[in-house]
Protein backbone atom coordinates (compact mmCIF):
# COMPACT_ATOMS: atom_id res chain seq x y z
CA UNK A 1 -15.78 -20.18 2.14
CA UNK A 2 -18.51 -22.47 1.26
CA UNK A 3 -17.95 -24.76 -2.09
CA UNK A 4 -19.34 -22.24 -4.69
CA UNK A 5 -21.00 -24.70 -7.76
CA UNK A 6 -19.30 -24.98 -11.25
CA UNK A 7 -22.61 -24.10 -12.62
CA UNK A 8 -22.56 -20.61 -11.05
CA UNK A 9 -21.45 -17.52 -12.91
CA UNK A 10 -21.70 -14.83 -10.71
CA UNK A 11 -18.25 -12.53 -10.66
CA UNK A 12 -18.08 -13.38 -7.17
CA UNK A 13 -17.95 -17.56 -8.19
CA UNK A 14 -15.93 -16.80 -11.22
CA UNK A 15 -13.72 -14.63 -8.95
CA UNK A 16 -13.11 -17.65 -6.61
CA UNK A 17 -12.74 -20.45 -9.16
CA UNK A 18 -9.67 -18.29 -10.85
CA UNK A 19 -7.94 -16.44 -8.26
CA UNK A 20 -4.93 -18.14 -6.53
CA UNK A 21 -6.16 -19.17 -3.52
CA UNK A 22 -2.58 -20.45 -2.03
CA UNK A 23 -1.82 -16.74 -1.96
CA UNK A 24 -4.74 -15.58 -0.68
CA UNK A 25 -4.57 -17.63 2.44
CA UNK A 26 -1.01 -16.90 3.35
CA UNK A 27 -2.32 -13.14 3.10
CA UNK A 28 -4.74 -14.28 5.59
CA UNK A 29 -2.39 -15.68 7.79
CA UNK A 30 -0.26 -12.64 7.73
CA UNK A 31 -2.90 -10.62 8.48
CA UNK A 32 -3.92 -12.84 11.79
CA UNK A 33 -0.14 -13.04 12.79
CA UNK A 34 -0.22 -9.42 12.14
CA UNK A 35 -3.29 -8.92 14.58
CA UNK A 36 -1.37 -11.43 17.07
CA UNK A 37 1.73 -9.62 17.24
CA UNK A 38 0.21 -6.33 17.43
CA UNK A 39 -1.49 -7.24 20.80
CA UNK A 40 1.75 -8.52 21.96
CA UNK A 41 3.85 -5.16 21.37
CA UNK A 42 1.56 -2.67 20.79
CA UNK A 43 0.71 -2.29 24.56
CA UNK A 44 3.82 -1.47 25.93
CA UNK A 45 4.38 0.96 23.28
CA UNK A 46 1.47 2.66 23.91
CA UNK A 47 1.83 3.04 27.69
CA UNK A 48 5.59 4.49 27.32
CA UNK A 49 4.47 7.41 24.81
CA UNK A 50 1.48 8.05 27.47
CA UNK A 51 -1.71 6.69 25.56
CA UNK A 52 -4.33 4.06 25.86
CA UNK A 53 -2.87 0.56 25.99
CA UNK A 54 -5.46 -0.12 23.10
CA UNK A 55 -4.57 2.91 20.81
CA UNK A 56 -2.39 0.74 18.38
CA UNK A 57 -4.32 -2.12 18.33
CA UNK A 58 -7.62 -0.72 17.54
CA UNK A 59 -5.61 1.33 15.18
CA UNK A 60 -4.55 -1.42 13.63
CA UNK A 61 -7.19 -3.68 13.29
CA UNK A 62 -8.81 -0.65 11.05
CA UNK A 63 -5.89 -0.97 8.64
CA UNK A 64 -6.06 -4.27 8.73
CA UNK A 65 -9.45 -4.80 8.06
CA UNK A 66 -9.13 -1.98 5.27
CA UNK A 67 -6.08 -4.13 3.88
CA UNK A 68 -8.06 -6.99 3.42
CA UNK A 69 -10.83 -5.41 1.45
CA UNK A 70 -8.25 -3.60 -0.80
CA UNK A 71 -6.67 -7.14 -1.59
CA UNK A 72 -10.32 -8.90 -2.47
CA UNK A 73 -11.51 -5.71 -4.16
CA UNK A 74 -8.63 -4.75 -6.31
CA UNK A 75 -8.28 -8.76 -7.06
CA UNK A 76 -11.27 -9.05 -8.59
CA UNK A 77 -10.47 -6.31 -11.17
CA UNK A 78 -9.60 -7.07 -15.13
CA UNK A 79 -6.18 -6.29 -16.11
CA UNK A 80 -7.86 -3.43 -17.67
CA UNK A 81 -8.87 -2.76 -14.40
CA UNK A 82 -5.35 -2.75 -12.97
CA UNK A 83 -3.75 -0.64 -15.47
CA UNK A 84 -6.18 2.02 -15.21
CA UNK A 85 -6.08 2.07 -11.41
CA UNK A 86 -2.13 2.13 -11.51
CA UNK A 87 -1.95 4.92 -13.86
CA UNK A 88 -4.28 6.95 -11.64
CA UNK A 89 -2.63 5.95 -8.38
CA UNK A 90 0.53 6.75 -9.59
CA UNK A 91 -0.23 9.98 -10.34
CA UNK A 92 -2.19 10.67 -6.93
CA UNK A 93 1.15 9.12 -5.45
CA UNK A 94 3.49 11.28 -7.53
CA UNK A 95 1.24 14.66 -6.56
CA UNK A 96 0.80 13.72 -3.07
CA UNK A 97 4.89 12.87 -2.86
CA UNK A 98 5.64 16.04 -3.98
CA UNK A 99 3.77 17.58 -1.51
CA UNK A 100 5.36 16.18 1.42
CA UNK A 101 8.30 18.15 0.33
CA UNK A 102 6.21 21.06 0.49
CA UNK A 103 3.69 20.83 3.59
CA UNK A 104 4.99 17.15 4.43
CA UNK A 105 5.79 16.22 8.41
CA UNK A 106 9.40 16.34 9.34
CA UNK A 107 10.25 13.22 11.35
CA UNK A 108 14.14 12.86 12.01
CA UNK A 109 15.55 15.25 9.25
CA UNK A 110 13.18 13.38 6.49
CA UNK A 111 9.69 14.95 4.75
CA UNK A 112 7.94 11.85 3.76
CA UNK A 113 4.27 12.42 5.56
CA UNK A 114 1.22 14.19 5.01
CA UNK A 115 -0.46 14.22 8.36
CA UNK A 116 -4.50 13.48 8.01
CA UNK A 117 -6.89 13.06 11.34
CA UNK A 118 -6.72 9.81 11.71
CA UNK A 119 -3.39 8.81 10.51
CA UNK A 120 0.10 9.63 8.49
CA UNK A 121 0.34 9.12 4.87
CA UNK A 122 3.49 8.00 3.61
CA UNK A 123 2.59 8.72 -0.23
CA UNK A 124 5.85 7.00 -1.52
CA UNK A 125 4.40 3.46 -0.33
CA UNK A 126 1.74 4.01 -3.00
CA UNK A 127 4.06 4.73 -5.34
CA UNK A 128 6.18 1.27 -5.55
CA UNK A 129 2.87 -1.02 -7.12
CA UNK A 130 1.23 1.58 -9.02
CA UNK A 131 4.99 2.29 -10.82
CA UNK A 132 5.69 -1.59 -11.22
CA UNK A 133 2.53 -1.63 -12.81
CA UNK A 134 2.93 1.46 -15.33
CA UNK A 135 6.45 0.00 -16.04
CA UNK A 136 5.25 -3.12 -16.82
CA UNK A 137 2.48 -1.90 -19.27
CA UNK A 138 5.03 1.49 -21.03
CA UNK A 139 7.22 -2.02 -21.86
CA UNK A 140 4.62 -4.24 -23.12
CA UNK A 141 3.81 -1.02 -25.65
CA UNK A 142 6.65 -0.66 -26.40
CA UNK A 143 6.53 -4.24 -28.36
CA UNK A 144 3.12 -4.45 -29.23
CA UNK A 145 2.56 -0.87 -30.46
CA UNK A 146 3.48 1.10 -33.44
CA UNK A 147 3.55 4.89 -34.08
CA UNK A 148 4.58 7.06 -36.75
CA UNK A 149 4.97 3.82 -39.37
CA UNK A 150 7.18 1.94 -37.99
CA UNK A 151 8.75 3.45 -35.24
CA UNK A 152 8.15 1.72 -31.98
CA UNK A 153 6.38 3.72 -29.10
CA UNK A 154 8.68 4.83 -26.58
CA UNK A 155 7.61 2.93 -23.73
CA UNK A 156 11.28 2.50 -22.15
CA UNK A 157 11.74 5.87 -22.59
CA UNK A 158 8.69 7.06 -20.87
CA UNK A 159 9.80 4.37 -17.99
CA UNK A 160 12.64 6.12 -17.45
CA UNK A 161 11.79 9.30 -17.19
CA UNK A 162 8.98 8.31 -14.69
CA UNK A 163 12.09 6.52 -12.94
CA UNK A 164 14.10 9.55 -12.88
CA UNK A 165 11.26 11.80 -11.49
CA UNK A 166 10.67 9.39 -8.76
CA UNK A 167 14.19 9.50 -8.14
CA UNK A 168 14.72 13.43 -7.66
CA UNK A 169 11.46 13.62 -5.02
CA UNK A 170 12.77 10.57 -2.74
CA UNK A 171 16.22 11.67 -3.26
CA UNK A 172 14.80 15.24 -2.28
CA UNK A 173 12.54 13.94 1.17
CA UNK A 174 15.05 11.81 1.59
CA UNK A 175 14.32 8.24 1.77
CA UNK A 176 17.04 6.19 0.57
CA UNK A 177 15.43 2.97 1.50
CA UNK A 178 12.53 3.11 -0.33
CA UNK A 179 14.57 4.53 -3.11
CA UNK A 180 16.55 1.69 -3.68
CA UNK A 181 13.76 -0.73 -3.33
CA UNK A 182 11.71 1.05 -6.01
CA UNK A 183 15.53 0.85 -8.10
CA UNK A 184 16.00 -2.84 -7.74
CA UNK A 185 11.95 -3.37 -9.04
CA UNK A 186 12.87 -1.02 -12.10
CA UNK A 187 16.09 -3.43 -12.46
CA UNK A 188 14.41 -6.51 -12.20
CA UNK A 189 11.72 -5.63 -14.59
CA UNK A 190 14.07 -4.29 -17.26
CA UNK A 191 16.32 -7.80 -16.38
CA UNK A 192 12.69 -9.53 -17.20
CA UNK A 193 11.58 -8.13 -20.13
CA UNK A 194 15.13 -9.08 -21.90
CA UNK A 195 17.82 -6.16 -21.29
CA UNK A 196 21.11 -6.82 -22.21
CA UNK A 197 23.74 -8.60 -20.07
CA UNK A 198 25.83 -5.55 -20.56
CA UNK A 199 23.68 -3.38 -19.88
CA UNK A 200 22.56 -5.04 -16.68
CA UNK A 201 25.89 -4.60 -15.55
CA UNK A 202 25.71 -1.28 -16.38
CA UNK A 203 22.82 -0.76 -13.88
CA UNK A 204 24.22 -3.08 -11.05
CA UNK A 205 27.74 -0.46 -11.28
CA UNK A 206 25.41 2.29 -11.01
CA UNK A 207 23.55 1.38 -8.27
CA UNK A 208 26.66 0.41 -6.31
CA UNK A 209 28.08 3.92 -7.30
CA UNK A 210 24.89 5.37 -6.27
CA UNK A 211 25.03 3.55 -2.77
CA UNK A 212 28.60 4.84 -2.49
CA UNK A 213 27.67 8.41 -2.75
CA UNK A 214 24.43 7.84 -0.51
CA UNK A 215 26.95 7.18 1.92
CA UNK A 216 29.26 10.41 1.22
CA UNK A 217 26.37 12.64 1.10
CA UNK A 218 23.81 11.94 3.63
CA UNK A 219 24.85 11.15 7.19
CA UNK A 220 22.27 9.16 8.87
CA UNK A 221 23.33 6.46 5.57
CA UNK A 222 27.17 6.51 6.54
CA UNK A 223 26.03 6.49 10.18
CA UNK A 224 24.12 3.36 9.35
CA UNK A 225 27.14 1.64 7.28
CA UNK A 226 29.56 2.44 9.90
CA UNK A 227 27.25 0.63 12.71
CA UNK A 228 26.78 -2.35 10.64
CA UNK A 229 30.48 -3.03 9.73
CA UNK A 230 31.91 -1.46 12.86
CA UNK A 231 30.43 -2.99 15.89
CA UNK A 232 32.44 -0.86 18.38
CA UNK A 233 31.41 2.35 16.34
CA UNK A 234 28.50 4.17 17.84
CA UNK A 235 24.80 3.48 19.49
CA UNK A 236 24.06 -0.40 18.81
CA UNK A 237 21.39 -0.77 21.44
CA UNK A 238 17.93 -1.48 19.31
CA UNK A 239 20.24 -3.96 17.17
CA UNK A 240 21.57 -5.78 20.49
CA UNK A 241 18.91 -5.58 22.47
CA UNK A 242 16.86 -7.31 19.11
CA UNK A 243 19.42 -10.17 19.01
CA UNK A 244 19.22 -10.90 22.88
CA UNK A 245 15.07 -10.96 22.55
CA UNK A 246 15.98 -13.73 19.69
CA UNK A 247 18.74 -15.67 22.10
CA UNK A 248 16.43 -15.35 24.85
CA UNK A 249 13.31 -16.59 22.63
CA UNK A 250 15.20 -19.91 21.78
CA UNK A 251 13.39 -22.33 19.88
CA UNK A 252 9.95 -22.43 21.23
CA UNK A 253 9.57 -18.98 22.75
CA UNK A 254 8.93 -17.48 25.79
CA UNK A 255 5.34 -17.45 25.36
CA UNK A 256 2.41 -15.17 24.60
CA UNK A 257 3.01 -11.78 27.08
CA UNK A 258 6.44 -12.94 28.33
CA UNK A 259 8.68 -10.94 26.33
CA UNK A 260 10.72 -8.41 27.32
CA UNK A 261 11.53 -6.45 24.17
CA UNK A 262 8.69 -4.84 23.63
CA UNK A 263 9.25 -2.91 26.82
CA UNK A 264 13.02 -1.61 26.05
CA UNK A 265 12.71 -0.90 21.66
CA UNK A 266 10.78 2.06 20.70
CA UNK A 267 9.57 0.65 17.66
CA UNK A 268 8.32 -2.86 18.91
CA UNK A 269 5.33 -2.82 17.13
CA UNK A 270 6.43 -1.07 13.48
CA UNK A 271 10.63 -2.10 12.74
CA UNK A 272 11.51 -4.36 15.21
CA UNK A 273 7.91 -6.66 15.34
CA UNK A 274 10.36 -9.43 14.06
CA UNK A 275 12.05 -9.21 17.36
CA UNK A 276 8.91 -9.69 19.76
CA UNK A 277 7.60 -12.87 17.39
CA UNK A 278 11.24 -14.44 18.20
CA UNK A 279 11.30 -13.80 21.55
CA UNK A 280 7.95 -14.99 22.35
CA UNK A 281 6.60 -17.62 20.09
CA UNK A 282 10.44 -18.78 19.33
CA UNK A 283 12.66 -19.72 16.24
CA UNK A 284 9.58 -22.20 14.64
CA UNK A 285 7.06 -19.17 13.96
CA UNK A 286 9.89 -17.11 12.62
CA UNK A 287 10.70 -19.53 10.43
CA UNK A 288 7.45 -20.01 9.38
CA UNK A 289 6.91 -16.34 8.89
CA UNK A 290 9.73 -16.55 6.50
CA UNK A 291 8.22 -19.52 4.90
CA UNK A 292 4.94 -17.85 4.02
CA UNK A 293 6.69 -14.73 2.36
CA UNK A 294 8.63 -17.42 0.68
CA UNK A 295 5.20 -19.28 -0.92
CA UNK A 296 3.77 -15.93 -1.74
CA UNK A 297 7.10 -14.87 -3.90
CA UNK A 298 8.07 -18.19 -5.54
CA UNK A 299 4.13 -18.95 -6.56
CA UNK A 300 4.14 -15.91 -8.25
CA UNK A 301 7.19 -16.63 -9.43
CA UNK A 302 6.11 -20.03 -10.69
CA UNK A 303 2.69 -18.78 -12.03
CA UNK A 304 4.74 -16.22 -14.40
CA UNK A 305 6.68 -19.01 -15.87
CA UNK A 306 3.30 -20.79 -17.66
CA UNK A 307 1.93 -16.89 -18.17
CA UNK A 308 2.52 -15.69 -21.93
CA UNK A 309 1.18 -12.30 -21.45
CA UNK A 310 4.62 -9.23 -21.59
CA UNK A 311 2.28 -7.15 -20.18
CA UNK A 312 1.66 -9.60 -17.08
CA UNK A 313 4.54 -11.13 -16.49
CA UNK A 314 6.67 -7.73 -16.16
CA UNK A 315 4.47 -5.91 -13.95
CA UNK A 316 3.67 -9.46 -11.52
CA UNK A 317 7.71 -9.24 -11.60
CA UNK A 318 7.95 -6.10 -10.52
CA UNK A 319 5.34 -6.25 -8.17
CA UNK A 320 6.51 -10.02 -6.05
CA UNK A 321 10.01 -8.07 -6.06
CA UNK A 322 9.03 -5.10 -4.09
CA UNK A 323 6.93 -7.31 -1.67
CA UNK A 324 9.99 -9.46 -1.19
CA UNK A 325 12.63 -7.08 -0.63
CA UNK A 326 10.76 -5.36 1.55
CA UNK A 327 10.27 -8.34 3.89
CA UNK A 328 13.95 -9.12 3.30
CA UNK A 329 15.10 -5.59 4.73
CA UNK A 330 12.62 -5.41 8.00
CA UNK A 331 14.10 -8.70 8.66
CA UNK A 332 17.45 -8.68 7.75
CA UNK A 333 18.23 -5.38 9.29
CA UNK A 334 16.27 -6.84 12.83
CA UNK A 335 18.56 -9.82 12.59
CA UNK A 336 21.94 -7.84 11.86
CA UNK A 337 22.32 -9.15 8.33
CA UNK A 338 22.18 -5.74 6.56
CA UNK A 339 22.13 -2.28 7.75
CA UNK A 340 19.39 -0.62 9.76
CA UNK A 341 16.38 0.32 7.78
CA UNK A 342 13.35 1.49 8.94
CA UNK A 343 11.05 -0.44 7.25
CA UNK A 344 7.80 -2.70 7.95
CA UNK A 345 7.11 -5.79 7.41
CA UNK A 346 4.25 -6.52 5.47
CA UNK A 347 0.83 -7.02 7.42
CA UNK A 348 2.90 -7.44 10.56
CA UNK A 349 4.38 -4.43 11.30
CA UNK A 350 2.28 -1.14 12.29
CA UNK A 351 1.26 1.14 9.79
CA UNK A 352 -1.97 2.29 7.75
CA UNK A 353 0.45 3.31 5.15
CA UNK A 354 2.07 0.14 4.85
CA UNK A 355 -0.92 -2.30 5.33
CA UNK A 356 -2.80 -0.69 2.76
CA UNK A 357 0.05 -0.12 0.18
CA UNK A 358 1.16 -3.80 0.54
CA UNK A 359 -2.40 -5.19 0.61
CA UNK A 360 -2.39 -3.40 -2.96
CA UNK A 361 0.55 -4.85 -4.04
CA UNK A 362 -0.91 -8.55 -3.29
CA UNK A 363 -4.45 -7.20 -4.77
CA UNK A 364 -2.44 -6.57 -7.83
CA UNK A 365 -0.74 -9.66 -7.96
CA UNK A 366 -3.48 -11.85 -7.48
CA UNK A 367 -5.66 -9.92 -10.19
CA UNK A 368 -2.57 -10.12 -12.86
CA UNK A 369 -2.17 -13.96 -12.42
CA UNK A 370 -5.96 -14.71 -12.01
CA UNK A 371 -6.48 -17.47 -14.98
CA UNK A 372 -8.58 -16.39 -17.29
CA UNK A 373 -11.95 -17.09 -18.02
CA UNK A 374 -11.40 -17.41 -21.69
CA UNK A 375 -8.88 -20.22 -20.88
CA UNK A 376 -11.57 -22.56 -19.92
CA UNK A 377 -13.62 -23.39 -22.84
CA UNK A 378 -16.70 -24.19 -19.96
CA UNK A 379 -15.97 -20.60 -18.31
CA UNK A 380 -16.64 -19.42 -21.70
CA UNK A 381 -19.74 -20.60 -22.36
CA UNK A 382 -20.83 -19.51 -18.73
CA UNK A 383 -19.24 -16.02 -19.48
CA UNK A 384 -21.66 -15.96 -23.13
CA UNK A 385 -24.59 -17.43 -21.08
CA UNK A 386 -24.00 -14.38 -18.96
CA UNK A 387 -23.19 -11.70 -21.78
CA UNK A 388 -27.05 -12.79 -23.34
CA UNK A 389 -28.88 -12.86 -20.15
CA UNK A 390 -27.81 -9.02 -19.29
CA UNK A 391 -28.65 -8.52 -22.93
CA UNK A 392 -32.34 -9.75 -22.65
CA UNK A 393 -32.75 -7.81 -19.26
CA UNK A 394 -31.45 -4.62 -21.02
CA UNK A 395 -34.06 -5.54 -23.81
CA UNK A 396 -37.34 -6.15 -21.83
CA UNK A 397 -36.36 -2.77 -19.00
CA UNK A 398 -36.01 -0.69 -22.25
């Protein structure tokens, strides 16, 4: 982008001067690895289920180029902006969640889809940023407001109750995964904005006792459990056949096209995209693929530590875990660390669902942790230049 001058006040300059631009351009690098990888395993994919070669990518691109949009757009909104859009997402998310139990796709035993032409909607991907978000702003209430005298407003309580509701419709599709991702945001946020010790244990013993009766109740969990500590106890070919693509990638790869993988894994191009990078571009780009998840999370991370907003800092919290853990489990389950999961990674893997609900996520994050104009005692008098010059246009059209 060309240099934009310190004179200019345009939103779009303003926008640029504040937002993090360290975070943009790792987005922007894991949207071209994401476009890379996609023309390395998509293909294959493709040709085994009987369509065009090009399907995915083409595909893909779209969400991808939709992804990128959200995360400028939805950046350049106030945190006004990003509380209003949460609590209406949210809601969307919640309806459209519901539904899926109702008129949803069933896809191995689970409802979590709402087929439209072009594409499946996973509305529970929605759901993670936009109820981050709401959390984040029912607990910043909950210290800053004041009903009835002096009784506080109930903001933790709400939170909860949104919490529980989530839990009984992903609990109901099921999705387990995504479940316990959106569990371990709620966690971390309550951690954040200064629960108890005590009762932070409380929450880690119920989450392990929830995990233990995932595992007695549904089947495809304990089936999942069993594979990953037995490794003699049933069908371990997409796990082993991921590890050999990584032995047989070594340190520099195999190179662009030469990988095997993609032909033997039916999800090449979504779960197991981790896989084809290692086999053919080699340990180095994995590692930098972790790397740039790694600057994206601490950052934010680092950025929330100088922010004195509750409001802010809970939500940004919420949100950086989410994007984190999810890039944890796509590659720790492709690299045998942790149980199976299917989930994607973040601008890599295939998915409209995914790309856009992530690209939110970062939208959101960037937005929250913009510095503010008001910060900058020169910003300010740009942003009052501004504020008279729309109010001497409005004066001379009326």
């Amino acid at each position: 982008m060309p240099a934009i001058s310190r004179v200019d006040t345009s939103k779009v300059a303003r926008w640029w001067r504040h937002v993090d631009r360290v975070t943009l351009s790792c987005v922007g690098i894991l949207i071209a690895l994401g476009y890379i990888l996609m023309l390395a395993a998509s293909p294959a994919v493709a040709v085994r289920i009987g369509a065009s070669r090009e399907m995915f990518i083409l595909k893909q691109v779209i969400f991808l180029c939709i992804a990128g949009a959200i995360v400028l757009g939805v950046s350049s909104l106030s945190r006004t902006g990003i509380k209003r859009l949460a609590l209406i997402g949210g809601l969307l998310a919640l309806a459209a969640t519901f539904m899926t139990l109702v008129h949803g796709i069933e896809i191995k035993g689970a409802r979590r889809w709402i087929a439209l032409p072009m594409m499946s909607v996973q509305p529970s991907e929605f759901l993670k940023p936009c109820f981050a978000v709401v959390t984040g702003w029912l607990l910043a209430e909950r210290r800053e407001r004041q009903i009835f005298g002096n009784v506080a407003f109930p903001g933790l309580l709400i939170a909860f109750a949104a919490f529980g509701l989530i839990l009984l419709l992903l609990k109901s599709q099921p999705d387990i995964g995504m479940l316990s991702v959106i569990t371990m945001v709620f966690m971390t946020q309550l951690f954040v904005d200064g629960l108890r010790l005590i009762f932070v244990g409380v929450g880690v013993g119920a989450m392990v006792g929830a995990f233990a009766g995932a595992y007695v109740v549904f089947p495809h969990v304990r089936s999942r459990v069993e594979r990953f500590l037995h490794p003699n106890v049933g069908d371990h070919y997409q796990i082993d056949t991921a590890l050999r693509a990584f032995g047989n990638g070594g340190l520099m790869g195999r190179g662009p096209g030469e990988g095997r993988v993609k032909d033997l894994l039916p999800d090449a191009h979504a779960d197991f995209v981790f896989a084809v990078a290692g086999e053919e571009y080699g340990l180095l780009i994995c590692l930098g693929i972790v790397c740039v998840f790694l600057v994206i999370v601490l950052r934010t991370l680092m950025k929330l530590m100088r922010e004195d907003d509750p409001f802010v800092i809970t939500s940004a919290a919420g949100l950086v875990t989410g994007f984190g853990l999810q890039a944890f489990v796509n590659m720790g389950s492709t690299l045998h660390l942790i149980p199976t999961k299917g989930m994607t990674l973040p601008f890599i893997s295939y998915g409209g669902s995914s790309a856009m609900s992530v690209a939110l996520t970062i939208g959101m994050v960037l937005a929250l942790t913009r510095r503010r104009v008001s910060a900058s005692p020169i910003a300010q008098r740009f942003d009052e230049h501004e504020q008279w010059n729309t109010a001497l246009r409005t004066r001379r059209a009326s």
